[in-house]
Protein backbone atom coordinates (compact mmCIF):
# COMPACT_ATOMS: atom_id res chain seq x y z
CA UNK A 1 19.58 -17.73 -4.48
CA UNK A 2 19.38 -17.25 -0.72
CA UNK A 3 17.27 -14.18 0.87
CA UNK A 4 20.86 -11.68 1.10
CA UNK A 5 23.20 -9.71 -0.80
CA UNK A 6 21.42 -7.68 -3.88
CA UNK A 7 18.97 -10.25 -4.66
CA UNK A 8 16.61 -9.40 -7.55
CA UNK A 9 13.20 -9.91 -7.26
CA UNK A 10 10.61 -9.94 -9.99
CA UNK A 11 6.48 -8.21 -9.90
CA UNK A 12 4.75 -9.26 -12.71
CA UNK A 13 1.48 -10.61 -11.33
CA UNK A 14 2.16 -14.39 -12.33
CA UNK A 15 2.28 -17.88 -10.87
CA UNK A 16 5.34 -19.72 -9.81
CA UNK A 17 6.13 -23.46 -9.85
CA UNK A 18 8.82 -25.26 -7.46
CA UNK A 19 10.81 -28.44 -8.79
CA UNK A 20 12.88 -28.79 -6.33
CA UNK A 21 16.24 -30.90 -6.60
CA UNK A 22 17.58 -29.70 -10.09
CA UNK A 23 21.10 -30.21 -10.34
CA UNK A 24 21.32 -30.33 -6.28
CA UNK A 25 19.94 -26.22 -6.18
CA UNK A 26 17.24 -25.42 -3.92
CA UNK A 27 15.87 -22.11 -5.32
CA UNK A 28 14.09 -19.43 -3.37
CA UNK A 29 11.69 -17.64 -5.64
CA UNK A 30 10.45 -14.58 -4.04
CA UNK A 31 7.66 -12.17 -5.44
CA UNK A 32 7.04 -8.85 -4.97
CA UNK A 33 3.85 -7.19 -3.87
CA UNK A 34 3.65 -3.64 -4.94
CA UNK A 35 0.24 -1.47 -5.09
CA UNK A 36 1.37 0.93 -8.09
CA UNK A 37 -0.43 4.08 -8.65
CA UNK A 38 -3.85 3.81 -10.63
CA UNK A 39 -3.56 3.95 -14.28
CA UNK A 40 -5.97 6.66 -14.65
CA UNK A 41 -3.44 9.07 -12.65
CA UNK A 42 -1.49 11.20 -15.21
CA UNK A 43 2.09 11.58 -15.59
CA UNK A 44 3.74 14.71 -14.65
CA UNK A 45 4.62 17.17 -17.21
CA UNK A 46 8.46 18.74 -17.26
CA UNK A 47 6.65 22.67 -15.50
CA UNK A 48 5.73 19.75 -12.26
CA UNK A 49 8.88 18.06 -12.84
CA UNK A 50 10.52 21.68 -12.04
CA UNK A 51 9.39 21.98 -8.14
CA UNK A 52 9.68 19.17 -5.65
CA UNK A 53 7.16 20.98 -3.63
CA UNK A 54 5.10 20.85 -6.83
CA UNK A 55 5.81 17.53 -8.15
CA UNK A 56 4.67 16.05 -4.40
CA UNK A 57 1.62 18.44 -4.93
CA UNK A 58 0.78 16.63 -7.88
CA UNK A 59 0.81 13.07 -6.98
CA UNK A 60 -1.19 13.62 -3.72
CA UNK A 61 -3.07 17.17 -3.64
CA UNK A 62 -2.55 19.34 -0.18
CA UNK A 63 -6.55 18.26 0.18
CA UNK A 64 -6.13 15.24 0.55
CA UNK A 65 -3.44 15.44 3.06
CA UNK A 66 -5.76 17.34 4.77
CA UNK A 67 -8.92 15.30 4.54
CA UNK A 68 -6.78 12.04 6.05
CA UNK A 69 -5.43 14.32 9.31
CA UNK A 70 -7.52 17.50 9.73
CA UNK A 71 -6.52 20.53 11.30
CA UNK A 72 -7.94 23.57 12.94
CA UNK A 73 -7.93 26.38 11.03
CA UNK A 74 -5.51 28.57 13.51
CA UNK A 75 -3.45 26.02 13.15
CA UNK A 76 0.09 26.65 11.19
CA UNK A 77 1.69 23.36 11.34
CA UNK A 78 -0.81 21.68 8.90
CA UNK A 79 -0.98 17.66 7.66
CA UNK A 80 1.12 19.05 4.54
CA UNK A 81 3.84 21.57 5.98
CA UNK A 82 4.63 19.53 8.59
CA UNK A 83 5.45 15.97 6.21
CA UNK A 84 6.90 18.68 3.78
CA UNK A 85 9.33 19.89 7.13
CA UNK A 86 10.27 16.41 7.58
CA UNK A 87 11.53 15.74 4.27
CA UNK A 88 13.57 19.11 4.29
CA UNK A 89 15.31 17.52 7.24
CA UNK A 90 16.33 14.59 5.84
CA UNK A 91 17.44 16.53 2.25
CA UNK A 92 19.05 18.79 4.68
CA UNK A 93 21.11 15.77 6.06
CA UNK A 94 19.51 15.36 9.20
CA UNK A 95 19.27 18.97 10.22
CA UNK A 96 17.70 19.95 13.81
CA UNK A 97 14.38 21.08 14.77
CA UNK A 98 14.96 24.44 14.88
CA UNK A 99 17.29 24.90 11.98
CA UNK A 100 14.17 23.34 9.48
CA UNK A 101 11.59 26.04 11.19
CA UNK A 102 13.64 28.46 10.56
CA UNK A 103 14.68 27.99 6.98
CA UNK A 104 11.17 27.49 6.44
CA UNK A 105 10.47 31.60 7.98
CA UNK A 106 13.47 32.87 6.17
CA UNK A 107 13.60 30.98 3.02
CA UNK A 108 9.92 29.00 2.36
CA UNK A 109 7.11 31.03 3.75
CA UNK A 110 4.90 30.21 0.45
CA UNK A 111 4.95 26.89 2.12
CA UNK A 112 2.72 28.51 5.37
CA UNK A 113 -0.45 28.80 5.44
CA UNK A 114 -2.89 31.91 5.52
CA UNK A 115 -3.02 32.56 9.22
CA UNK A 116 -2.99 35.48 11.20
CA UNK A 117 0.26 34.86 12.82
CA UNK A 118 1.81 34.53 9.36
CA UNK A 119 0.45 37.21 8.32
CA UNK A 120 1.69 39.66 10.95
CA UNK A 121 4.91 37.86 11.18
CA UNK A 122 4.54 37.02 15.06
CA UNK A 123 4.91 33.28 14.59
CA UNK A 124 7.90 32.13 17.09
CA UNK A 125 11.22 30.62 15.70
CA UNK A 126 11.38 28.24 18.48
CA UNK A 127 10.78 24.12 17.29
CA UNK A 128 8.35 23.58 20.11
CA UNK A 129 5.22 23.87 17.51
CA UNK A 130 6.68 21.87 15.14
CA UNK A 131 7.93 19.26 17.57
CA UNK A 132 4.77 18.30 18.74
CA UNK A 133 2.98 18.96 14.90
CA UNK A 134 5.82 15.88 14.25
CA UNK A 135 4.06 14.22 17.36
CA UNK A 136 0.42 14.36 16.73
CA UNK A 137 1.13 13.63 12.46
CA UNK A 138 -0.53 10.22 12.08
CA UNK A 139 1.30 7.20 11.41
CA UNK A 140 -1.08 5.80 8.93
CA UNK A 141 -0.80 8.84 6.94
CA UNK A 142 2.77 8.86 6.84
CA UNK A 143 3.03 5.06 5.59
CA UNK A 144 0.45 6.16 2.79
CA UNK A 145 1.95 9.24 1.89
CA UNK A 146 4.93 7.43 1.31
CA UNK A 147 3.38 4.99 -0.29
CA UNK A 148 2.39 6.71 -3.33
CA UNK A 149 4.74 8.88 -3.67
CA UNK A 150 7.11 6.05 -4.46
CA UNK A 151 4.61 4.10 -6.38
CA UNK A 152 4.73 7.22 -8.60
CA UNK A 153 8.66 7.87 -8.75
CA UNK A 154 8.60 4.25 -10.10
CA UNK A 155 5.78 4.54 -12.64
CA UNK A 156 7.91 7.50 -14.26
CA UNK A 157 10.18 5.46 -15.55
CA UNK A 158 10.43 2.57 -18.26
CA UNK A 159 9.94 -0.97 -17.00
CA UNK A 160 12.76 -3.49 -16.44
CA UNK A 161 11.78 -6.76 -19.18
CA UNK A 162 8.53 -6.96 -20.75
CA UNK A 163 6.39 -4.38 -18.84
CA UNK A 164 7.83 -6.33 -15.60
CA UNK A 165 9.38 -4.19 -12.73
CA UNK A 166 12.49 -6.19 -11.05
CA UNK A 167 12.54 -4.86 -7.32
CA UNK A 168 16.39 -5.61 -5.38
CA UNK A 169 16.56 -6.60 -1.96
CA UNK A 170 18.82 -6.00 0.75
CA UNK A 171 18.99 -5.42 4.64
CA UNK A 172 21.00 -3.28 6.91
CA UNK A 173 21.55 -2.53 10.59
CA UNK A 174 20.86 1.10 12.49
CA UNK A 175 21.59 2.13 15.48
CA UNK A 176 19.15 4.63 17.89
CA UNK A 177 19.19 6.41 20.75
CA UNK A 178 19.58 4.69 24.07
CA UNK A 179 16.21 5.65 24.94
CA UNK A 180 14.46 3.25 26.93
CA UNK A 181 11.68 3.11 24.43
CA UNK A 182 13.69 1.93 21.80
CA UNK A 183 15.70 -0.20 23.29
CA UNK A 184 12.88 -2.18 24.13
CA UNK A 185 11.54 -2.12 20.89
CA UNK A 186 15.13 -2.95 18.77
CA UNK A 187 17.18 -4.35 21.85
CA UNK A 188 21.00 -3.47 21.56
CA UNK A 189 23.46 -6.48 21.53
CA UNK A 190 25.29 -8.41 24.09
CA UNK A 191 28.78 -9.04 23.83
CA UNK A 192 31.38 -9.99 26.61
CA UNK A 193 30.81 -7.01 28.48
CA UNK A 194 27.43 -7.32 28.63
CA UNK A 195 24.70 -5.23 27.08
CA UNK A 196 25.53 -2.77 24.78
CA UNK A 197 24.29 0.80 25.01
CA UNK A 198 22.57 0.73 21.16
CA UNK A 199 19.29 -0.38 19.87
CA UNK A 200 19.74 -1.80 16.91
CA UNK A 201 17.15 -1.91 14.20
CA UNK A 202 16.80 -3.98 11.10
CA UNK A 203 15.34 -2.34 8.09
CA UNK A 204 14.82 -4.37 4.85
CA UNK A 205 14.48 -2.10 1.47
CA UNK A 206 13.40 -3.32 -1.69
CA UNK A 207 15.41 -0.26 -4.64
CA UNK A 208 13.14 -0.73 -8.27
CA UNK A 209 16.03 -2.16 -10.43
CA UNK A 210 15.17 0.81 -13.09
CA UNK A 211 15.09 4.53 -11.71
CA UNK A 212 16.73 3.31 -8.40
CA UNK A 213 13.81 4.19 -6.26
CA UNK A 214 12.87 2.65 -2.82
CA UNK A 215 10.33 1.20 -1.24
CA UNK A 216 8.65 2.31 2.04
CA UNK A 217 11.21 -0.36 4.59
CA UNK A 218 10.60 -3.12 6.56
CA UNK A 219 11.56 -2.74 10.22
CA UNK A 220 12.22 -4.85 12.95
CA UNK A 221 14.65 -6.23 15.83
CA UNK A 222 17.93 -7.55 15.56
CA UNK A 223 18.53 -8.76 18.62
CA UNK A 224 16.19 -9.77 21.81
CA UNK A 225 13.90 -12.41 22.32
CA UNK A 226 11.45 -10.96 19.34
CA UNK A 227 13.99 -10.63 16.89
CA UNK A 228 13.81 -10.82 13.14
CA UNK A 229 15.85 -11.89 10.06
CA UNK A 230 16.10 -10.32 6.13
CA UNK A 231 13.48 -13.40 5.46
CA UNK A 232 10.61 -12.73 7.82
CA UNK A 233 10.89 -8.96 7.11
CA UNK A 234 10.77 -9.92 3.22
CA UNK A 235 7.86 -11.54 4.17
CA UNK A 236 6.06 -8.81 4.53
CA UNK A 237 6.48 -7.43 0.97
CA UNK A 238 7.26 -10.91 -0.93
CA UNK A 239 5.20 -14.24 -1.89
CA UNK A 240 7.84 -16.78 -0.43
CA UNK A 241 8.07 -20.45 -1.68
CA UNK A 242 10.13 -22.27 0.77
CA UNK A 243 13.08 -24.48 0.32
CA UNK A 244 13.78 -27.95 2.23
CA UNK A 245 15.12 -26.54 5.08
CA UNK A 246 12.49 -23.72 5.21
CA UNK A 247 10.24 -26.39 5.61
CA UNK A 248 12.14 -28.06 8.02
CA UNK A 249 11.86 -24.69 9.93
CA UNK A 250 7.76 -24.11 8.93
CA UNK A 251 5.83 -27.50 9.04
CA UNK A 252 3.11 -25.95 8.66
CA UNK A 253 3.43 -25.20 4.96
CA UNK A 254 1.19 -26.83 1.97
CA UNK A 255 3.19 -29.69 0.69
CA UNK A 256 1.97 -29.18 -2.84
CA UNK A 257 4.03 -25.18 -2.54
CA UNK A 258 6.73 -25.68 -5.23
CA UNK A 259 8.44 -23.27 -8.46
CA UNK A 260 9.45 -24.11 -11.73
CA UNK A 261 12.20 -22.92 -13.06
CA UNK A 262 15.13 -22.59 -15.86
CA UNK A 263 18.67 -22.70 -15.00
CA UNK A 264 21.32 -21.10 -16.84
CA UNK A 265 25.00 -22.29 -17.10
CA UNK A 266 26.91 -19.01 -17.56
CA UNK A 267 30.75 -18.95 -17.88
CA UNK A 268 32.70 -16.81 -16.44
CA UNK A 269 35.94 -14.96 -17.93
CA UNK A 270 38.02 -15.75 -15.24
CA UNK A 271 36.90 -19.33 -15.84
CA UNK A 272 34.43 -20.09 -13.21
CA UNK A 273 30.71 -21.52 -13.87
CA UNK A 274 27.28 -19.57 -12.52
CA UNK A 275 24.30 -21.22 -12.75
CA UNK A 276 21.35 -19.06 -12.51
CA UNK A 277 17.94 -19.76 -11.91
CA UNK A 278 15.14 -17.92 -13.20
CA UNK A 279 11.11 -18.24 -13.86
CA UNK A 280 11.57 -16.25 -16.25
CA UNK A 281 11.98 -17.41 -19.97
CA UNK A 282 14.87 -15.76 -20.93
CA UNK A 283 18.52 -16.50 -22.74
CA UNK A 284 21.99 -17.30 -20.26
CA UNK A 285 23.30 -14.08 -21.56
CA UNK A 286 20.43 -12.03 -20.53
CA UNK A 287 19.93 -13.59 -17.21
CA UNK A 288 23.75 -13.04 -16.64
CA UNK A 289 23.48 -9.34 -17.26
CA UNK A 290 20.30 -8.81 -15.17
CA UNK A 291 22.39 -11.03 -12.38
CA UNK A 292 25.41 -8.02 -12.31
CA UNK A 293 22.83 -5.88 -11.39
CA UNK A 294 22.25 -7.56 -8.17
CA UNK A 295 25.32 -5.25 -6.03
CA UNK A 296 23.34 -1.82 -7.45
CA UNK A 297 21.62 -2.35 -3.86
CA UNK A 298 24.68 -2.01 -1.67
CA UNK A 299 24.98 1.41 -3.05
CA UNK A 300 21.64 2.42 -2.76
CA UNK A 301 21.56 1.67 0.80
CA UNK A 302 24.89 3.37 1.24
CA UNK A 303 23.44 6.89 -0.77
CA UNK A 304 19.91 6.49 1.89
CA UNK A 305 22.28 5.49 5.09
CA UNK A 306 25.32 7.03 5.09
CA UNK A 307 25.19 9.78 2.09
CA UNK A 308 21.88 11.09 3.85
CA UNK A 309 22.83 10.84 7.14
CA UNK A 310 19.93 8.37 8.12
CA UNK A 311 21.54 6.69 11.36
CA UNK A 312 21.27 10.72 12.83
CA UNK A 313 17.93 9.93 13.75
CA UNK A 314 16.63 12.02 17.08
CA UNK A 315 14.08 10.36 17.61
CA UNK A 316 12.93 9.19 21.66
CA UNK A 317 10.35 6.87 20.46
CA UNK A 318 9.48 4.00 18.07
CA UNK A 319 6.26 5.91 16.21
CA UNK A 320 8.70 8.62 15.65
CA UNK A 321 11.50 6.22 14.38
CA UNK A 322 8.94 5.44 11.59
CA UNK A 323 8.01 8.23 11.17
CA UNK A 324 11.80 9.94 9.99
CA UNK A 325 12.08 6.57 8.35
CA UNK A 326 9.23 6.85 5.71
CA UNK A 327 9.58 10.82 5.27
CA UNK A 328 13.64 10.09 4.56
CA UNK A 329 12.68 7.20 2.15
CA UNK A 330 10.65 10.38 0.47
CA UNK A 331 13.43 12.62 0.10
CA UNK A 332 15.89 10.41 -1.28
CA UNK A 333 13.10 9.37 -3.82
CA UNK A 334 13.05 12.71 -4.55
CA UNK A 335 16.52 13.32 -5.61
CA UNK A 336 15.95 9.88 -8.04
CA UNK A 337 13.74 11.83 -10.56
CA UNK A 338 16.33 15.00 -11.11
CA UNK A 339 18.80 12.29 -11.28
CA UNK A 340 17.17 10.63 -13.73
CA UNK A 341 16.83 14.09 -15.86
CA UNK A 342 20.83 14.97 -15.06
CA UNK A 343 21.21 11.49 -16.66
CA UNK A 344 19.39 12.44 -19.91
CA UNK A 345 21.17 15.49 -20.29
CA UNK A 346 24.07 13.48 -19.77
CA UNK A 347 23.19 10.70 -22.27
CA UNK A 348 24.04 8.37 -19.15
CA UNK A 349 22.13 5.55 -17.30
CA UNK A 350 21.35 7.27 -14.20
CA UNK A 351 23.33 5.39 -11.89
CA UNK A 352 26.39 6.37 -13.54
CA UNK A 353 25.54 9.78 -12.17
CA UNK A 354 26.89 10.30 -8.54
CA UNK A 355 23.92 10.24 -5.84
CA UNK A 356 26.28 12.01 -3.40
CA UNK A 357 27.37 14.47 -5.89
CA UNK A 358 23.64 15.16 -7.56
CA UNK A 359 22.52 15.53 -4.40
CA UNK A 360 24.59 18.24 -3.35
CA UNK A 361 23.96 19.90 -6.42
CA UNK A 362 20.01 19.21 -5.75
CA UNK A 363 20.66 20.99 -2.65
CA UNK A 364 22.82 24.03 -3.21
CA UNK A 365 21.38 25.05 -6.64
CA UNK A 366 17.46 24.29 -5.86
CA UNK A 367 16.94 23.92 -2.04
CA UNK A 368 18.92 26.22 -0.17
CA UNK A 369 18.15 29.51 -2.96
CA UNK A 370 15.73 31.81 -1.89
CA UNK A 371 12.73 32.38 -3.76
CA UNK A 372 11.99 33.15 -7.03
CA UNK A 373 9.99 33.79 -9.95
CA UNK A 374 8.64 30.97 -11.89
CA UNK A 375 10.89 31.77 -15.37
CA UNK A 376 13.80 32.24 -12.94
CA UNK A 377 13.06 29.02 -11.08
CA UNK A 378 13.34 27.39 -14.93
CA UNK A 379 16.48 28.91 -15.37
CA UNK A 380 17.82 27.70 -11.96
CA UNK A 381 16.84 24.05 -12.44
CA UNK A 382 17.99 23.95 -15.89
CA UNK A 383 21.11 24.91 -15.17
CA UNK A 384 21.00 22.09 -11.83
CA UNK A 385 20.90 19.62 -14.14
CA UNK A 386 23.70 20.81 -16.16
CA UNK A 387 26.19 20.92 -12.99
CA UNK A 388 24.63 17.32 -11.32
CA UNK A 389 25.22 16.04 -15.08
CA UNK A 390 28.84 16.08 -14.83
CA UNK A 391 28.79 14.82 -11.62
CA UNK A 392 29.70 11.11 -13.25
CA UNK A 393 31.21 8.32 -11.08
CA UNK A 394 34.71 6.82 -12.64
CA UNK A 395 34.39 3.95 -15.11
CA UNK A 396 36.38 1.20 -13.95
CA UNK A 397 35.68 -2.10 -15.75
CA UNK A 398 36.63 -5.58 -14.24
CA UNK A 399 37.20 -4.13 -10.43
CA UNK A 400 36.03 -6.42 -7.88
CA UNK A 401 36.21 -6.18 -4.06
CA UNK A 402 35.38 -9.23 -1.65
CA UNK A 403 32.80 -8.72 1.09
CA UNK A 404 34.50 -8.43 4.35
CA UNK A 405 32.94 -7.18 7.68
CA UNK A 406 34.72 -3.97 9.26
CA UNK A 407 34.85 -4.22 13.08
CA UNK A 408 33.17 -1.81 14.86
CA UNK A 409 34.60 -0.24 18.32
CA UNK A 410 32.72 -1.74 21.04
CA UNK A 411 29.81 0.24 22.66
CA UNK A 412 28.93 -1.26 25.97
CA UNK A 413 27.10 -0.10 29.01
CA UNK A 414 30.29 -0.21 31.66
CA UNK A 415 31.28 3.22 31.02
CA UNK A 416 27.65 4.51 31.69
CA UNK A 417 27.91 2.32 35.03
CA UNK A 418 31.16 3.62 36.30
CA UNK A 419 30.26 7.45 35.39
CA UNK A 420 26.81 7.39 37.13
CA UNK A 421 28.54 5.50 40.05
CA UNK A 422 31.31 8.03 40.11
CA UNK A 423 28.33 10.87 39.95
CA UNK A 424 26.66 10.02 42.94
CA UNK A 425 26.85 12.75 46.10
CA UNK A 426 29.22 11.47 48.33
CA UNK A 427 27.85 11.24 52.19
CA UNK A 428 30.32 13.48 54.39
CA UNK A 429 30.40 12.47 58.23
CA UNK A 430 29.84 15.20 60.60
CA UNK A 431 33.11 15.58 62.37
CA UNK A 432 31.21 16.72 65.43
């Protein structure tokens, strides 16, 4: 079980042994490292469950926010509004500058704070505050605001096997803007034609096998002379035991590293053997049903990519990258919960609910109304979860696809060339 597609990843705070050489299968058994929210934090109640506003209000108070990145007391852009701004963008799908400050005048002004300018409604529409509020926002804070907000997404909901959370792995490319800061950071990719015009980054997310929720990513290089791979990025967030050839590759590991572990024959109804290896002591049959589970990843990178937009990042520098990053990982945590409840109503494991369609109800019936009272705002949400309860994906049993690469047009740097060459002022002679 190679570092790659959907691979599932146990945290349950126990040793691993190596024998290698069983039945000719070198097994990779990777652990993950997750700091979950303290015990003695309580669980939110349904009124909490009601707000998103409220719900991230009660995992880490405004205070708090506060206390980590101060502000001046003029100042309207605080710690909390702006974080709160940048997850509207990304539940927004990526929405500009300018469009976020002014929903936020029009539609979210509870969300300001008591200042003067609020108060005499002479705060500017423009994004130029905001812009540099985005600028100044700590990147530290950021990382630990997201941090425990998706520690506590996951501790809502039941564990995977024996009070054990199962964490699945995957990796995926994204392209920037040409800026010159990023492409030095996540240097595009050379083809025949040279350099391309792209930086590409690699991010590595880790989705909680349960309620669907991700981790904060893993980012680094694709290409260049710093690059990275799926496996150094999961080092970061995994205990790795090495195989032969990862030795081979790292002689400077312990020689005494090693896993033990069971392996399961499984057949197959189309007649084909698995074998599955495990540290875990469970049946074949169970093993085998935790293994389908492993291509739930390819969709949950698809809903955070491509259903939210993520690769319409704006971003001119790497801070800011990570930035848009962590606050996006935020929202789409935050559409996992009602999910989850659209699920219950439905009588439905929740990822038999649509993302893309629960989403869009998330975000027509709760995030784009104006404001309201609380009893009203009970109403309105009860009767979101109704609609994103029938949003239910198509059950098709036995349908398989094979993995296959789709080309991609190629982006190169020859057009840029030729333009600013045909740009340039031409030099007329005087006739005299």
């Amino acid at each position: 079980m190679a570092l790659g597609l959907g691979n599932i990843f146990v945290d349950g705070g126990f040793g691993t042994r190596f024998a290698p050489g069983v039945n000719g299968i070198s097994v990779h058994c990777l652990i993950v490292r997750c700091a979950f929210v303290s015990k003695n934090q309580s669980a939110l109640s349904e009124s909490e469950l009601t707000s998103a506003i409220e719900m991230l209000r009660s995992i880490i108070p405004d205070e708090e926010l506060e206390l980590l990145a101060p502000t001046g007391p003029a100042t309207v852009y605080t710690t909390t509004l702006t974080l709160w701004m940048l997850i509207l963008q990304r539940l927004g799908k990526g929405t500009s500058l300018n469009t976020v400050v002014k929903d936020v005048l029009s539609n979210s002004r509870q969300l300001l704070p008591d200042n003067r300018r609020v108060r005499e409604n002479t705060l500017s529409e423009k994004s130029g505050a905001y812009s540099d509020a985005r600028k100044r926002l700590p990147l530290d804070v950021v990382e630990y605001f997201a941090k425990r907000v998706c520690d506590s997404f996951i501790q809502q909901t039941p564990s995977w096997f024996d009070d054990l959370r199962a964490f699945i792995i995957d990796g995926t490319t994204m392209t920037l803007s040409p800026i010159s800061e990023l492409r030095e950071a996540f240097p595009p990719a050379i083809n025949q034609y040279g350099e391309t015009v792209w930086p590409v980054m690699l991010m590595l997310v880790a989705h909680e096998l349960q309620s669907g929720a991700a981790l904060p990513p893993e980012l680094g290089a694709m290409y260049g002379d710093g690059n990275t791979s799926e496996a150094k990025l999961a080092a970061n967030q995994l205990k790795w035991i090495p195989s032969a050839k990862d030795r081979k590759t790292n002689p400077d590991l312990r020689d005494d590293a090693f896993v033990e572990v069971f392996l399961h024959e499984v057949e197959l109804d189309n007649g084909e053997t698995l074998f599955l290896a495990t540290t875990l002591g469970i049946s074949a049959e169970q093993a085998a049903e935790f293994y389908s589970r492993r291509y739930d990843v390819e969709h949950d990178i698809r809903d955070i990519k491509v259903s939210m937009s993520l690769e319409t990042l704006r971003c001119r520098s790497e801070v800011m990258v990570k930035k848009e990053l962590l606050t996006s990982v935020v929202a789409y945590n935050l559409v996992v919960p009602f999910r989850r409840q659209a699920a219950e109503v439905a009588k439905l494991p929740p990822r038999r609910l649509s993302f893309k369609g629960v989403w869009d109800t998330f975000r027509s019936f709760l995030l784009n109304q104006p404001p309201c009272s609380t009893p009203e705002w009970q109403d309105r949400y009860a009767n979101a979860l109704r609609i994103a309860s029938r949003d239910k994906l198509p059950n098709r049993p036995g349908r398989t696809f094979p993995r296959k690469a789709h080309p991609r047009r190629p982006k190169s740097t020859k057009f840029m060339k030729s333009q600013t060459q045909n740009n340039e002022p031409n030099i007329v002679q005087n006739p005299k």
